[in-house]
PDB file of N, CA and C in Angstrom:
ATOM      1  N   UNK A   1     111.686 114.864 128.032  1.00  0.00           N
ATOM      2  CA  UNK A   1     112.577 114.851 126.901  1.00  0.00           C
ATOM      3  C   UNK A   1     111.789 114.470 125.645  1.00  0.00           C
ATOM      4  N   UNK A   2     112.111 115.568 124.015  1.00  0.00           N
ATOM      5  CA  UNK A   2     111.369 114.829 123.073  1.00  0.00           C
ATOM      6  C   UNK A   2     111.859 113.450 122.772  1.00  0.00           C
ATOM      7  N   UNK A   3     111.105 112.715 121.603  1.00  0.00           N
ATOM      8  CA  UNK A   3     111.410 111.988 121.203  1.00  0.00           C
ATOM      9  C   UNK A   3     112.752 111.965 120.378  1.00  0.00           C
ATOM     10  N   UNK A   4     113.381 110.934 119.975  1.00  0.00           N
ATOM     11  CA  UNK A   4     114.125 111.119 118.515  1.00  0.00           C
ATOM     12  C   UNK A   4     113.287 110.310 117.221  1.00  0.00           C
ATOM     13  N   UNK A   5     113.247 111.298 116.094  1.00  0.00           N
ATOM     14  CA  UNK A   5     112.817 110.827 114.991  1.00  0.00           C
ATOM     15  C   UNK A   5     113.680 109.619 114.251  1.00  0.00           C
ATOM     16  N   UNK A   6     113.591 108.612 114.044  1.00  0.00           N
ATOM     17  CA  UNK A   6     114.731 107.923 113.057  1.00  0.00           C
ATOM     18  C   UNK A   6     113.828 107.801 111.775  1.00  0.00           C
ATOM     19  N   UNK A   7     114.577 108.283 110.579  1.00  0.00           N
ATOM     20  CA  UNK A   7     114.148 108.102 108.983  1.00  0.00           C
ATOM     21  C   UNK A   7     115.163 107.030 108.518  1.00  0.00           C
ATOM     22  N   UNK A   8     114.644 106.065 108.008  1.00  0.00           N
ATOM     23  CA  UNK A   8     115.669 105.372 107.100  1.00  0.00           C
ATOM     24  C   UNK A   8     114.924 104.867 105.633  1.00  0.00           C
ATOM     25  N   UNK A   9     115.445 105.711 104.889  1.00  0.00           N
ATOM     26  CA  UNK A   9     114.750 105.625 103.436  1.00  0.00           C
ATOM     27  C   UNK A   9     115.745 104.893 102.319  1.00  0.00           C
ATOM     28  N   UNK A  10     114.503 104.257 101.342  1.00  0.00           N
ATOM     29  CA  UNK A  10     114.981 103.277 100.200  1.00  0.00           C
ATOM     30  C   UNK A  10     114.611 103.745  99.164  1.00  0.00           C
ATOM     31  N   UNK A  11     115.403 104.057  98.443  1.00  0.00           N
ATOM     32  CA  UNK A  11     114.960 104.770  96.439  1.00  0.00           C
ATOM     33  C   UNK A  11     114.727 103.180  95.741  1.00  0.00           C
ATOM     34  N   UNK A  12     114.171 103.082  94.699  1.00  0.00           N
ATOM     35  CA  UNK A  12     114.293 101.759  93.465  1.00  0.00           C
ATOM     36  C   UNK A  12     113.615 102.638  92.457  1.00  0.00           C
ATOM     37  N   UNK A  13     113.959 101.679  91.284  1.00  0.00           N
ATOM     38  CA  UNK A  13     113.451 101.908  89.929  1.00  0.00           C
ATOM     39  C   UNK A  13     112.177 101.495  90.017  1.00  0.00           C
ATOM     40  N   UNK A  14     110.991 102.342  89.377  1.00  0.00           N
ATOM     41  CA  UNK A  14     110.035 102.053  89.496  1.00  0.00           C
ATOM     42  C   UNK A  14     109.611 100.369  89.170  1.00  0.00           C
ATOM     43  N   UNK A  15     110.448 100.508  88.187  1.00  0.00           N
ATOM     44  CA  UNK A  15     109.552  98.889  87.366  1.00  0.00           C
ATOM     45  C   UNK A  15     110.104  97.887  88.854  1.00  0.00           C
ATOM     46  N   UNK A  16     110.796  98.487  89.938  1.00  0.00           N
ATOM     47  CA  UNK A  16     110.934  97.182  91.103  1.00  0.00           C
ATOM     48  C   UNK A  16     110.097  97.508  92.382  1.00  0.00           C
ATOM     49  N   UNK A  17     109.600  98.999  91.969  1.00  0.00           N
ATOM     50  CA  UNK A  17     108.725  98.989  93.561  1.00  0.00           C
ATOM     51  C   UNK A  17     107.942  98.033  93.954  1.00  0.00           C
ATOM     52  N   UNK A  18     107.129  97.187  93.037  1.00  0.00           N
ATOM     53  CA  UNK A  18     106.172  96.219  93.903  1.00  0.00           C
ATOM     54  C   UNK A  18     106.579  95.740  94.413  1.00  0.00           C
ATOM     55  N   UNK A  19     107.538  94.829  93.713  1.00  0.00           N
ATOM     56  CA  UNK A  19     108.522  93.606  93.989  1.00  0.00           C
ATOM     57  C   UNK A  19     108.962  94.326  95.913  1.00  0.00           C
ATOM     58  N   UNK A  20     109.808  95.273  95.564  1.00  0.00           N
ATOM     59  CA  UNK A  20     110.669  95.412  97.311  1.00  0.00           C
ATOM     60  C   UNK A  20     109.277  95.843  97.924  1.00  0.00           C
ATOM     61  N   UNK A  21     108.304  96.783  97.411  1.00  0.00           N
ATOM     62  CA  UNK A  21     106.834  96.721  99.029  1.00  0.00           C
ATOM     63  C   UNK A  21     106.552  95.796  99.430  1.00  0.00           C
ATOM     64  N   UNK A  22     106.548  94.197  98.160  1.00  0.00           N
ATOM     65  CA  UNK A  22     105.948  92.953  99.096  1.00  0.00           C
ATOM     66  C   UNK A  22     107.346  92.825  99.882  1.00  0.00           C
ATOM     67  N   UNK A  23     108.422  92.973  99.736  1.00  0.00           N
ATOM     68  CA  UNK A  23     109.400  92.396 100.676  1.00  0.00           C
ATOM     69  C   UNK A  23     109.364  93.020 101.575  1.00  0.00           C
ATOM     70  N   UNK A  24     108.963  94.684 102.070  1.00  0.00           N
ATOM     71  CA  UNK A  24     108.814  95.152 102.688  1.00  0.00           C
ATOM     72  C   UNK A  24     107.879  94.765 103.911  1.00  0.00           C
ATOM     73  N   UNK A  25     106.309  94.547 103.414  1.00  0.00           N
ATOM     74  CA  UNK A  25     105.227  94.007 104.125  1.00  0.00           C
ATOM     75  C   UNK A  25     105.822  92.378 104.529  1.00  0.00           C
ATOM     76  N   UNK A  26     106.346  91.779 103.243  1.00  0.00           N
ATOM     77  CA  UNK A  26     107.147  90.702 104.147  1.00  0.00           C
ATOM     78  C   UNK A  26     107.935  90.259 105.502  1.00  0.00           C
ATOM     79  N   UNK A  27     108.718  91.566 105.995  1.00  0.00           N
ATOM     80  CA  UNK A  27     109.575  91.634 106.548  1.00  0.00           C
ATOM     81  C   UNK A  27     109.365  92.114 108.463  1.00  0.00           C
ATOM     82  N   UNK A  28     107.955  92.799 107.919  1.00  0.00           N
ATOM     83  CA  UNK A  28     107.163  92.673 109.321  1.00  0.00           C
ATOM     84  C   UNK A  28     107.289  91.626 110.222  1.00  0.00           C
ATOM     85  N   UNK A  29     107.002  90.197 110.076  1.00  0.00           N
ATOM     86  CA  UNK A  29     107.338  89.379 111.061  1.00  0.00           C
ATOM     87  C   UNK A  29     108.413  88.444 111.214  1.00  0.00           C
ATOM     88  N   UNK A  30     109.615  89.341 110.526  1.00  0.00           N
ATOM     89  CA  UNK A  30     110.978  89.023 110.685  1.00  0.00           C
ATOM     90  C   UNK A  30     111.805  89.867 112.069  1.00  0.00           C
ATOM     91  N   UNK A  31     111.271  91.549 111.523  1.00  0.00           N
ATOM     92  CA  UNK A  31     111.632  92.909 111.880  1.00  0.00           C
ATOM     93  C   UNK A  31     111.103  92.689 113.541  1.00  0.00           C
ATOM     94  N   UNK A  32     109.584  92.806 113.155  1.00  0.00           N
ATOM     95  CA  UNK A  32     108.958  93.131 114.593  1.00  0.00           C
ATOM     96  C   UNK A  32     109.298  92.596 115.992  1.00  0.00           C
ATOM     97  N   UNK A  33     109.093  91.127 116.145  1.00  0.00           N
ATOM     98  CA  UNK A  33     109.574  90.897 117.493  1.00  0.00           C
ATOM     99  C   UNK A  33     110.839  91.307 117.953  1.00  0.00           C
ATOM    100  N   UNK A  34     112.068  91.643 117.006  1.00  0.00           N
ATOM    101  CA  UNK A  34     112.981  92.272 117.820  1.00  0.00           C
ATOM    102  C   UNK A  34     113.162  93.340 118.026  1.00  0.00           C
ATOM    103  N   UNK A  35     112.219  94.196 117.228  1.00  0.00           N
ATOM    104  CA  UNK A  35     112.177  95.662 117.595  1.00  0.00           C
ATOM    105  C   UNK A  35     111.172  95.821 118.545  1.00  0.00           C
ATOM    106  N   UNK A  36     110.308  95.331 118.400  1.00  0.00           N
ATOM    107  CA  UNK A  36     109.344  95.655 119.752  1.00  0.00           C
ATOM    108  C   UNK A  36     110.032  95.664 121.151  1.00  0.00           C
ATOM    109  N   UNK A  37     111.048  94.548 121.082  1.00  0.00           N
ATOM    110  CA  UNK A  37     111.535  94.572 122.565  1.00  0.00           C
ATOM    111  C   UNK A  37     112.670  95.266 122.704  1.00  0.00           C
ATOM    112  N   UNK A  38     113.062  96.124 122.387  1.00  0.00           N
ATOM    113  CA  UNK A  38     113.892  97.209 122.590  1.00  0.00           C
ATOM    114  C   UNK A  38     113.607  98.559 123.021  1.00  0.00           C
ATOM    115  N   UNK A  39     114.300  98.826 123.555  1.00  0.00           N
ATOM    116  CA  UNK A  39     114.856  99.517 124.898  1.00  0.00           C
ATOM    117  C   UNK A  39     114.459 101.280 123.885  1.00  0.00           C
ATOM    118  N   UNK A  40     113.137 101.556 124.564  1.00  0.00           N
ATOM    119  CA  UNK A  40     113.114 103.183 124.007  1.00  0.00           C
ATOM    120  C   UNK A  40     112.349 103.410 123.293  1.00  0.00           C
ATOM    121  N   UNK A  41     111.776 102.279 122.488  1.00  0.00           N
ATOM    122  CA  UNK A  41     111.034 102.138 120.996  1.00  0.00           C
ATOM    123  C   UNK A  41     109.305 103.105 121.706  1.00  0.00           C
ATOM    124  N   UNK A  42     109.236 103.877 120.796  1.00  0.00           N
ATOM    125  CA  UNK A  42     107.836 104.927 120.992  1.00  0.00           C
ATOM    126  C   UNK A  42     106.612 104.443 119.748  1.00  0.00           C
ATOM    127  N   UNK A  43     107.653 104.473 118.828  1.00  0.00           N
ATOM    128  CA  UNK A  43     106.337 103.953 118.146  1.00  0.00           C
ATOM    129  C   UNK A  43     107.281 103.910 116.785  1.00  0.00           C
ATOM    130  N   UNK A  44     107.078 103.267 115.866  1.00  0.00           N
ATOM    131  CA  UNK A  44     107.673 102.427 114.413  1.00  0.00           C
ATOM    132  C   UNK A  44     106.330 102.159 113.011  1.00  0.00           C
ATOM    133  N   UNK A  45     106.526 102.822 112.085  1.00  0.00           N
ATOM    134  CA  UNK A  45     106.346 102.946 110.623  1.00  0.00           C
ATOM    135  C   UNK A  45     106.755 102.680 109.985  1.00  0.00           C
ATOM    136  N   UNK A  46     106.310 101.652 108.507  1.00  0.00           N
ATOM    137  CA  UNK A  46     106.991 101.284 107.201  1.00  0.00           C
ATOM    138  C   UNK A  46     105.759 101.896 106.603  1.00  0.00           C
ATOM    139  N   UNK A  47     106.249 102.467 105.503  1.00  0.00           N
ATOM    140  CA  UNK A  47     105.360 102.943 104.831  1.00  0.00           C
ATOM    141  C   UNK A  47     106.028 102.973 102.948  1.00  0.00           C
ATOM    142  N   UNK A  48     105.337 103.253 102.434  1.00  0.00           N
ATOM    143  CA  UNK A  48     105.553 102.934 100.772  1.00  0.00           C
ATOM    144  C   UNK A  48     105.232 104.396 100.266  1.00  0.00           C
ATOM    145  N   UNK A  49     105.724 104.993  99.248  1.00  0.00           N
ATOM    146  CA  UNK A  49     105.479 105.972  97.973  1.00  0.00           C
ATOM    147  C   UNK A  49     105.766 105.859  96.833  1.00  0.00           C
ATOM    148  N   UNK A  50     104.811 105.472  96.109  1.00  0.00           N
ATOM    149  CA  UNK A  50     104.676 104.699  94.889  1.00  0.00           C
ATOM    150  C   UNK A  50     105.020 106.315  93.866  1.00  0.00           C
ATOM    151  N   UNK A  51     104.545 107.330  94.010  1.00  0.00           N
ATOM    152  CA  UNK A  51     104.827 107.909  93.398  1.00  0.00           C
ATOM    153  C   UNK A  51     106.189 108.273  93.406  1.00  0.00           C
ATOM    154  N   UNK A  52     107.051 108.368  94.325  1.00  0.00           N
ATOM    155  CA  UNK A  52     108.483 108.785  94.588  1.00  0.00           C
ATOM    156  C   UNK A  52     109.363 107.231  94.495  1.00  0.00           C
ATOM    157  N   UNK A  53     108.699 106.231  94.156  1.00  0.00           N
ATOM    158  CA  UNK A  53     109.220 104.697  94.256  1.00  0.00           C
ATOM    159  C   UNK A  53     110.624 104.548  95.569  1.00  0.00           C
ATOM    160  N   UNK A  54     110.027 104.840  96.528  1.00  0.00           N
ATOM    161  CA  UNK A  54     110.469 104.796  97.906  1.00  0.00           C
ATOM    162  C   UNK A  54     109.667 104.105  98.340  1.00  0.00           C
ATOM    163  N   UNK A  55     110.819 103.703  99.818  1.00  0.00           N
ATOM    164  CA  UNK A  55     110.447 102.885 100.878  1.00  0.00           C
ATOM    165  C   UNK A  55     110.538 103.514 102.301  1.00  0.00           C
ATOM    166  N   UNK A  56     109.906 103.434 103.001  1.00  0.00           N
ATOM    167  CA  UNK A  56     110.406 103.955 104.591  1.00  0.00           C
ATOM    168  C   UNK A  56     110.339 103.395 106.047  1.00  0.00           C
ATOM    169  N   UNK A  57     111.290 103.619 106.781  1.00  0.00           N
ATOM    170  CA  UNK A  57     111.233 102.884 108.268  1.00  0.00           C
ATOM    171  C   UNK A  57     111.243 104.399 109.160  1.00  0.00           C
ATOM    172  N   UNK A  58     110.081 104.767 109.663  1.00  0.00           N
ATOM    173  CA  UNK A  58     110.207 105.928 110.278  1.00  0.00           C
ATOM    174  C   UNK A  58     109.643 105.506 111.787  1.00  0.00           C
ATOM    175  N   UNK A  59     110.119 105.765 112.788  1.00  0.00           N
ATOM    176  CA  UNK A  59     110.137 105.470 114.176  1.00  0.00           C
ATOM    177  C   UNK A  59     110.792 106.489 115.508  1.00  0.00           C
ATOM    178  N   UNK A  60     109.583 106.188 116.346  1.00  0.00           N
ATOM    179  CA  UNK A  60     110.242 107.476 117.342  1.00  0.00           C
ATOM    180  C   UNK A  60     111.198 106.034 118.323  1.00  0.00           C
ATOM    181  N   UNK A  61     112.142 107.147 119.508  1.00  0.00           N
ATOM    182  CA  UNK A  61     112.312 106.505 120.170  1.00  0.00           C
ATOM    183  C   UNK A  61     112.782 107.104 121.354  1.00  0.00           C
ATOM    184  N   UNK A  62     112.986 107.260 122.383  1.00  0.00           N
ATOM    185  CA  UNK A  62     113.169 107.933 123.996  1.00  0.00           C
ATOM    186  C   UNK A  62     114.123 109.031 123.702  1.00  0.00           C
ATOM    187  N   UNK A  63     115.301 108.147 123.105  1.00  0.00           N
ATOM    188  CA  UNK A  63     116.643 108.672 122.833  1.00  0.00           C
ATOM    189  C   UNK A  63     117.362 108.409 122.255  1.00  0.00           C
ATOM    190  N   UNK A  64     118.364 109.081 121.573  1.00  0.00           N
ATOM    191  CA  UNK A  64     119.217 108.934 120.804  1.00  0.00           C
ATOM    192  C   UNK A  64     120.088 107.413 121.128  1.00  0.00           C
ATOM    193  N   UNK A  65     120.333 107.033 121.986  1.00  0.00           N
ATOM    194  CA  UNK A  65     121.290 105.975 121.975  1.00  0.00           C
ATOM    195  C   UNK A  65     120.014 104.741 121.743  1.00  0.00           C
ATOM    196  N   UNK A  66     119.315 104.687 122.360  1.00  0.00           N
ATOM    197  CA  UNK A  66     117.790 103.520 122.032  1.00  0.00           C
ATOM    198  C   UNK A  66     117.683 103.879 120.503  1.00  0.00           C
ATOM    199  N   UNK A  67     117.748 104.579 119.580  1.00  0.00           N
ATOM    200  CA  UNK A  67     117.789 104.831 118.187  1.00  0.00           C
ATOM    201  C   UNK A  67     118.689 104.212 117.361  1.00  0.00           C
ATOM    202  N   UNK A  68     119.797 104.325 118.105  1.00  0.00           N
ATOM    203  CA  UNK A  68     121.070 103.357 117.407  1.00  0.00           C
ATOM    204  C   UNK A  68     121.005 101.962 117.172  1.00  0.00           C
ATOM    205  N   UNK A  69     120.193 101.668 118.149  1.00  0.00           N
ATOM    206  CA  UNK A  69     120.034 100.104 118.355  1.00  0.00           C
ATOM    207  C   UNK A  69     119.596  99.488 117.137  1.00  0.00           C
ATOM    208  N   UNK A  70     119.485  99.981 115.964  1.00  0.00           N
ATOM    209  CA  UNK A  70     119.003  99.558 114.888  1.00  0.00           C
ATOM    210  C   UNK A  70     119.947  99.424 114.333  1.00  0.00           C
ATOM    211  N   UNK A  71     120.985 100.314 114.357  1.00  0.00           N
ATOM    212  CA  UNK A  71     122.282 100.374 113.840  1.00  0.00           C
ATOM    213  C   UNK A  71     123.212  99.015 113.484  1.00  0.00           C
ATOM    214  N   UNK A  72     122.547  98.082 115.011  1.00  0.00           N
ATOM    215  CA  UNK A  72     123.520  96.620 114.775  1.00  0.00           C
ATOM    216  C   UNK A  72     122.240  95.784 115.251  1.00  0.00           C
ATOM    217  N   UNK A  73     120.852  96.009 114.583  1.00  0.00           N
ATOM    218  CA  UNK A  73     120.082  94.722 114.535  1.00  0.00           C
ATOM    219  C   UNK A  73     120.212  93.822 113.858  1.00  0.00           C
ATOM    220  N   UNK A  74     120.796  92.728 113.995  1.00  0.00           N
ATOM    221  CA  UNK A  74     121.439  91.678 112.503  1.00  0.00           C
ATOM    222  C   UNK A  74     119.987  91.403 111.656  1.00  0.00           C
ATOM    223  N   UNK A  75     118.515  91.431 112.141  1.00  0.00           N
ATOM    224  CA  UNK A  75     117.770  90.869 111.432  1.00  0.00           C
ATOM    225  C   UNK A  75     117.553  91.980 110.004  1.00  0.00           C
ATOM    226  N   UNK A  76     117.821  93.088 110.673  1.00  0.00           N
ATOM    227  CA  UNK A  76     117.416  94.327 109.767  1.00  0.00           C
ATOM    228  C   UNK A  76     118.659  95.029 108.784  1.00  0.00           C
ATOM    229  N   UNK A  77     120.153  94.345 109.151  1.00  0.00           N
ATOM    230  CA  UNK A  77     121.217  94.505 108.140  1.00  0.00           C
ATOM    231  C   UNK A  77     121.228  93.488 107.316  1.00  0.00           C
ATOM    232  N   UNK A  78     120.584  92.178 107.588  1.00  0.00           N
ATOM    233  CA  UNK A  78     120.650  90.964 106.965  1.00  0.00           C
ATOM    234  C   UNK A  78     119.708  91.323 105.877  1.00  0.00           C
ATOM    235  N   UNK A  79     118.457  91.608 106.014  1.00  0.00           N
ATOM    236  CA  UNK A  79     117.679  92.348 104.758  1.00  0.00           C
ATOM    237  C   UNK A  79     117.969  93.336 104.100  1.00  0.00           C
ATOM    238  N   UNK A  80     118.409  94.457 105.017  1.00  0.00           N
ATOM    239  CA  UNK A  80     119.237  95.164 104.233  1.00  0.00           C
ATOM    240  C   UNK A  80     119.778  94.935 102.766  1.00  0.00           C
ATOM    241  N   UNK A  81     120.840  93.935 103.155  1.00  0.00           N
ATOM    242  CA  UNK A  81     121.489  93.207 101.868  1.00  0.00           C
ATOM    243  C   UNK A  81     120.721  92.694 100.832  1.00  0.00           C
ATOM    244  N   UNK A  82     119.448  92.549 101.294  1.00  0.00           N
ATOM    245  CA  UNK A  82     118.424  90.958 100.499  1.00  0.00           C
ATOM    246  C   UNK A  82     117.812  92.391  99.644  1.00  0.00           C
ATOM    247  N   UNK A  83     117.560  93.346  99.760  1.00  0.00           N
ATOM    248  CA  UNK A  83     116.582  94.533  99.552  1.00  0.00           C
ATOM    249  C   UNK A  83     118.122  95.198  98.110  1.00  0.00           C
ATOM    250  N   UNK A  84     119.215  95.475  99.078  1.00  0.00           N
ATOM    251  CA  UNK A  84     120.230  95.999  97.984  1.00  0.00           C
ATOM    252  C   UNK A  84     120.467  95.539  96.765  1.00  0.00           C
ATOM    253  N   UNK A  85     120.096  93.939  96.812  1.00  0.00           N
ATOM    254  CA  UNK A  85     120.685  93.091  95.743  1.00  0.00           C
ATOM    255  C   UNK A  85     119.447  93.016  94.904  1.00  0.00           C
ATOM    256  N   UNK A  86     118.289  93.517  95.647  1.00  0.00           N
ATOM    257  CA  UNK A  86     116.906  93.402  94.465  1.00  0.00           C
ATOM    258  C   UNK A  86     116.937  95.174  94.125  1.00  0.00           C
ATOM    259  N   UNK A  87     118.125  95.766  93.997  1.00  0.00           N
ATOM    260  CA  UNK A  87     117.529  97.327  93.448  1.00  0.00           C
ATOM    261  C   UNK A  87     117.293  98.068  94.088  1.00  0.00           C
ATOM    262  N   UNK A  88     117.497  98.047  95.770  1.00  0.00           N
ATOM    263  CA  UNK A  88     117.543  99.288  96.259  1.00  0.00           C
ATOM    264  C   UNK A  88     118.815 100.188  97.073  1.00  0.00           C
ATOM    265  N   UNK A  89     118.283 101.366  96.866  1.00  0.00           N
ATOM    266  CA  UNK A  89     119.221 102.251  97.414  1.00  0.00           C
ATOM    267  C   UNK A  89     118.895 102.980  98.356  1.00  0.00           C
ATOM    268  N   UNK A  90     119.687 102.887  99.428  1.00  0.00           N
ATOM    269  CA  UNK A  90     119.116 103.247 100.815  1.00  0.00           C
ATOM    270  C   UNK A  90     119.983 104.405 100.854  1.00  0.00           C
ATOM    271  N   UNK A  91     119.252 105.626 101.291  1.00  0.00           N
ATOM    272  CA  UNK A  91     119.703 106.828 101.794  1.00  0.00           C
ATOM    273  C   UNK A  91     121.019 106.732 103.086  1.00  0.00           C
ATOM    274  N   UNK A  92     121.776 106.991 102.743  1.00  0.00           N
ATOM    275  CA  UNK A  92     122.788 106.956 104.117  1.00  0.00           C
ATOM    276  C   UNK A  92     124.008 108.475 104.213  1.00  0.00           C
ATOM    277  N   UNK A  93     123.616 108.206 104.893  1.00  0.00           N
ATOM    278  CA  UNK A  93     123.602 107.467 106.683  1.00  0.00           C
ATOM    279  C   UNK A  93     122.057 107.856 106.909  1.00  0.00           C
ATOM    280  N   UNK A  94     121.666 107.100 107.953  1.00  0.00           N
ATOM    281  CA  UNK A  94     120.481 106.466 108.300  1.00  0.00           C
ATOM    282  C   UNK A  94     120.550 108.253 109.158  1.00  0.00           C
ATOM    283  N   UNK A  95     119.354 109.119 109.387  1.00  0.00           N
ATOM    284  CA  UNK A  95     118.961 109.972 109.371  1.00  0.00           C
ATOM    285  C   UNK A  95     118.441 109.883 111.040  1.00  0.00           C
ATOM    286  N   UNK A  96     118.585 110.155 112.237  1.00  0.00           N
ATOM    287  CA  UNK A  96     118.221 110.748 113.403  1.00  0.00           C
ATOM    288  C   UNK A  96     118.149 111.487 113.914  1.00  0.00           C
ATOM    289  N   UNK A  97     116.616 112.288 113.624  1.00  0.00           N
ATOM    290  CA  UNK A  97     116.699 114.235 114.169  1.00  0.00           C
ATOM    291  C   UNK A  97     116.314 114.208 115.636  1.00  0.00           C
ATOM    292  N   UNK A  98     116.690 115.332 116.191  1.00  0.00           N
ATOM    293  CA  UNK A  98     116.218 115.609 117.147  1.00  0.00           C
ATOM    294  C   UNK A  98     114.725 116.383 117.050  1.00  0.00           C
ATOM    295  N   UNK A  99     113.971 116.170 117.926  1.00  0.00           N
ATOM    296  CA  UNK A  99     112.887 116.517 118.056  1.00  0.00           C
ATOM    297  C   UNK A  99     112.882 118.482 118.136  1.00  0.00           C
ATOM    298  N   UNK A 100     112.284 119.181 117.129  1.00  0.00           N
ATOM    299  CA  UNK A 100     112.068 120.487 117.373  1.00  0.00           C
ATOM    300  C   UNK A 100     110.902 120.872 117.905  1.00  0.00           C
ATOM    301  N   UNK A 101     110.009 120.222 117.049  1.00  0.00           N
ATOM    302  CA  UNK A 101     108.323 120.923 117.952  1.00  0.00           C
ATOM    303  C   UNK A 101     107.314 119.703 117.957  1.00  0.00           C
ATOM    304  N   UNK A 102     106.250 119.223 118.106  1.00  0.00           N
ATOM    305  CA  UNK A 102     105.324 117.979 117.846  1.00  0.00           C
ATOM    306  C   UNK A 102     104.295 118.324 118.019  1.00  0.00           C
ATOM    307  N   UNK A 103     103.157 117.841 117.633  1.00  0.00           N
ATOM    308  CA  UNK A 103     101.815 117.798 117.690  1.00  0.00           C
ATOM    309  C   UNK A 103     101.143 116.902 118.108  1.00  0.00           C
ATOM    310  N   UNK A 104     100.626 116.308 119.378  1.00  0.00           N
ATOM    311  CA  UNK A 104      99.816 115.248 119.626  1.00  0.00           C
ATOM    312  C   UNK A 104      98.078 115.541 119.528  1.00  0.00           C
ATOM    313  N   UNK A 105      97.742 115.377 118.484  1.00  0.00           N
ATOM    314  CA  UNK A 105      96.070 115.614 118.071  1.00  0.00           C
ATOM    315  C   UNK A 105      95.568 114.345 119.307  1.00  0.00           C
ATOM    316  N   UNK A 106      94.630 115.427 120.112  1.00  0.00           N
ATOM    317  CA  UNK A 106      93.679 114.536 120.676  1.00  0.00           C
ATOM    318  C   UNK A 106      94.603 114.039 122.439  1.00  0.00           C
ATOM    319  N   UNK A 107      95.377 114.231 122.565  1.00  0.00           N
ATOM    320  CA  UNK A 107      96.738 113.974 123.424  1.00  0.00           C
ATOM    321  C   UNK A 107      97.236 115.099 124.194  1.00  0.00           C
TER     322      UNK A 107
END
């Protein structure tokens, strides 16, 4: 079975991107230990675009229902909020494709 892709993207005004990337890189050892131990997790990305003043949480995972599980992680709705109230705007609904084709270089 492929993976499922999960995208969950953040817009801000430029003059606040630094500000939410450090909260972003902040949030790593809030985020991580409870996502690591969940059920499906393939592999997980935050990444930054300074030119598009976005944010991103992009992550594979087994399956669609192991994908959801983010859906009611309290550590990651609790920031959520902390991130909204400093200027950002999160794309929603939170984005889960199904896998069409993949490339494993080297794999």
């Amino acid at each position: 079975m492929a993976p499922v892709v999960r995208a969950s993207i953040l817009r801000c005004d430029p003059d606040r991107f630094a500000e939410l990337r450090q909260m972003m890189q902040d949030a790593d050892p809030v985020l991580r230990p409870g996502i690591e131990a969940m059920t499906g997790l393939l592999a997980f990305y935050a990444g930054a675009d300074e030119a598009t003043s976005s944010l991103s949480n992009i992550s594979l995972w087994a399956t669609l229902e192991d994908a959801k599980q983010l859906d009611s992680y309290q550590p990651m709705l609790e920031l959520g909020r902390v991130f909204t109230l400093n200027g950002a705007i999160f794309e929603r609904p939170t984005m889960n494709y199904s896998t069409l084709w993949m490339l494993n270089p080297g794999g």
